[in-house]
Protein backbone atom coordinates (compact mmCIF):
# COMPACT_ATOMS: atom_id res chain seq x y z
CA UNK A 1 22.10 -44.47 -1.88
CA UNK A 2 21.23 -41.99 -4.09
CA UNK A 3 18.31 -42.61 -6.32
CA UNK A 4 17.03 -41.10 -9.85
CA UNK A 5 13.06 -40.99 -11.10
CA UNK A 6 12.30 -39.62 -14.42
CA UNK A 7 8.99 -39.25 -15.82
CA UNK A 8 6.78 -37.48 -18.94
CA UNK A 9 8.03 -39.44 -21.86
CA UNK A 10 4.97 -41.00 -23.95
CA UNK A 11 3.97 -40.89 -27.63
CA UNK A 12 4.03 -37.71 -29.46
CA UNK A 13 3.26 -36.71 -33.10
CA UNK A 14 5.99 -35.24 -35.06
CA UNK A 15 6.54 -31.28 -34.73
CA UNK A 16 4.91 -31.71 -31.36
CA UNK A 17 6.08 -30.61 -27.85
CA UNK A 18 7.11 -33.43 -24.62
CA UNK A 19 8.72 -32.50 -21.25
CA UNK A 20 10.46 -34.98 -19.11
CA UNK A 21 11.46 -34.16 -15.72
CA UNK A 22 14.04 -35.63 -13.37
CA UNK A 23 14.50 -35.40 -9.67
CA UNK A 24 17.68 -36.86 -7.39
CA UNK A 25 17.86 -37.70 -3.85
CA UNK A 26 19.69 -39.41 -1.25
CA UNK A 27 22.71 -37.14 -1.05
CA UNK A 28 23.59 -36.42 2.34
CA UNK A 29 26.67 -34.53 1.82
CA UNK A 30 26.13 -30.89 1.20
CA UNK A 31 29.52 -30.66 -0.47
CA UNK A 32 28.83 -32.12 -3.12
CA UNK A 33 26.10 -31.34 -5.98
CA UNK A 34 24.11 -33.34 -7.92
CA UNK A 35 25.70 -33.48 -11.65
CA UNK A 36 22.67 -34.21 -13.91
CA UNK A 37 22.62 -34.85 -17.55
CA UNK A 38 20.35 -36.35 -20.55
CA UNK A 39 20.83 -39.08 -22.68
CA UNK A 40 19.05 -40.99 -25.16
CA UNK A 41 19.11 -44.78 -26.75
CA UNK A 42 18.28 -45.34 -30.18
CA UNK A 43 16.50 -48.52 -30.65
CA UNK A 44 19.13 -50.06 -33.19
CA UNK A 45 21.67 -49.60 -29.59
CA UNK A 46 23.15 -46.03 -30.03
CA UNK A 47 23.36 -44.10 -27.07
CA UNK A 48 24.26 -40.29 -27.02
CA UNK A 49 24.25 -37.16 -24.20
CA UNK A 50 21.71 -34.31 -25.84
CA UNK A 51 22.31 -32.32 -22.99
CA UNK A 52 23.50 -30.99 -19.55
CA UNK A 53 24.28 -27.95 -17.27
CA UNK A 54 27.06 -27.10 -15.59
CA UNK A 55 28.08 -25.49 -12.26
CA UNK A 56 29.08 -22.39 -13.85
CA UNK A 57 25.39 -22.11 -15.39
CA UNK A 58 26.03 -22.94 -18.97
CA UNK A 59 23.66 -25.43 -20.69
CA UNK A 60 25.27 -27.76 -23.34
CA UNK A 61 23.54 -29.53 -26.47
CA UNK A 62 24.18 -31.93 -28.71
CA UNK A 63 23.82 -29.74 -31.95
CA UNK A 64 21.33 -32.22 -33.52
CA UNK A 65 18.73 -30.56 -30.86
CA UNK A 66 20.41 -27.02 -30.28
CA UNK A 67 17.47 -24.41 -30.75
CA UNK A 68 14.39 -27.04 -30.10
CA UNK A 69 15.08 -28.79 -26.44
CA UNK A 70 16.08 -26.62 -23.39
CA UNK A 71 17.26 -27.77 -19.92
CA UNK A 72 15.52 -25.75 -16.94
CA UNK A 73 16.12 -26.75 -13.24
CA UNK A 74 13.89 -26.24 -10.18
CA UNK A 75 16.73 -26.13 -7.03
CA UNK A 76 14.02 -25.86 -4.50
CA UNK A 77 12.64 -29.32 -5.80
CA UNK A 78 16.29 -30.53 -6.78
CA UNK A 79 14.45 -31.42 -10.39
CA UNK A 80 15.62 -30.74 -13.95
CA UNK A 81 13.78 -30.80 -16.69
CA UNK A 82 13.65 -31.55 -20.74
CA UNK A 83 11.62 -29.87 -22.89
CA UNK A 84 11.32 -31.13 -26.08
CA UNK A 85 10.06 -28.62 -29.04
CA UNK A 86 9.54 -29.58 -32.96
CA UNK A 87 9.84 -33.36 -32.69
CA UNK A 88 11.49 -35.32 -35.29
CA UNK A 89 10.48 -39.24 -36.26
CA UNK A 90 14.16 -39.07 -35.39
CA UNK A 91 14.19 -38.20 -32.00
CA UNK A 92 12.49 -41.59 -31.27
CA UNK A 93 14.52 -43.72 -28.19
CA UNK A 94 14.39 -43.95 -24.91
CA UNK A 95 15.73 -40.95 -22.74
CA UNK A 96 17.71 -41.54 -19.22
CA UNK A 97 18.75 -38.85 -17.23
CA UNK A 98 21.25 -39.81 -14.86
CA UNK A 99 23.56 -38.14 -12.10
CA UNK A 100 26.64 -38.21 -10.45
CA UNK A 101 27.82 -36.12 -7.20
CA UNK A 102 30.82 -33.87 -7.29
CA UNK A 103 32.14 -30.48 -6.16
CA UNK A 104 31.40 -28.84 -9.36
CA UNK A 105 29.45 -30.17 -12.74
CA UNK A 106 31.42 -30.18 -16.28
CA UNK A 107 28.40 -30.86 -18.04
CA UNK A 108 30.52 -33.56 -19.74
CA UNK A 109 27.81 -36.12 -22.07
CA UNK A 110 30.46 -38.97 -21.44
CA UNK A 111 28.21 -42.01 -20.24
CA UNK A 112 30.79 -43.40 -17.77
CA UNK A 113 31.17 -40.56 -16.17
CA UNK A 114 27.93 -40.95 -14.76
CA UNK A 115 26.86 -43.23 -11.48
CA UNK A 116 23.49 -43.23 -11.30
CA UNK A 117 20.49 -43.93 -14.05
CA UNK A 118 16.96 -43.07 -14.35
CA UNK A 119 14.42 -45.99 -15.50
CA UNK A 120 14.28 -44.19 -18.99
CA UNK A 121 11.61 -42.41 -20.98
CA UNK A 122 10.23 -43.90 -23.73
CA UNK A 123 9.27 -41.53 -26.26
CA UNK A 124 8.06 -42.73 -29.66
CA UNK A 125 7.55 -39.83 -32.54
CA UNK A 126 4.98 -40.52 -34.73
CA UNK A 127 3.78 -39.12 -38.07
């Protein structure tokens, strides 16, 4: 089964800096990859992708946080990583990553695309 931790979120003061990481395991087929992207949930219930990378190498971002967060990946860890520049009180909600295993990534934001979740981030920005 494969299995999804996330960690770093916590309170942060507006314009400051957060990094959240996520690791995958339990794939046991080498033909496939792990397809990992980032998604957050307002508190009112709105959910949106922020961002992803694909299998060709391209990062993708929602344009609300083009230019101030930046996907990175560690492939000897199999982690990924958020970081989060120039904080907005808007950028409060909870952030998921999750994952889902295929021959190649799209680096599609489409939640049900996606089979496996992350415990979420909480990250509340304060002024």
């Amino acid at each position: 089964q494969v299995q999804v931790v996330e960690s770093g979120g916590g309170s942060v003061q507006a314009g400051g800096s957060l990094t959240l990481s996520c690791t995958a395991s339990g794939n046991t087929d080498s033909r496939y990859h792990y397809c990992l992207a980032w998604f957050r949930h307002y508190p009112g219930g709105e959910r949106e992708g922020i961002a992803s990378i694909a299998t060709s190498g391209d990062p993708y971002y929602l344009g609300s946080v083009r230019d101030r967060f930046t996907v990175s990946q560690d492939n000897s860890k199999n982690t990924k990583y958020l970081k989060m520049n120039s904080l907005k009180l808007d950028d409060t909600a909870t952030y998921y990553c999750a994952t889902e295993l295929a021959t190649f990534c799209s680096g599609a934001f489409r939640p049900d695309r996606y089979d496996y979740w992350g415990q979420g981030s909480q990250v509340p920005v304060t002024s």
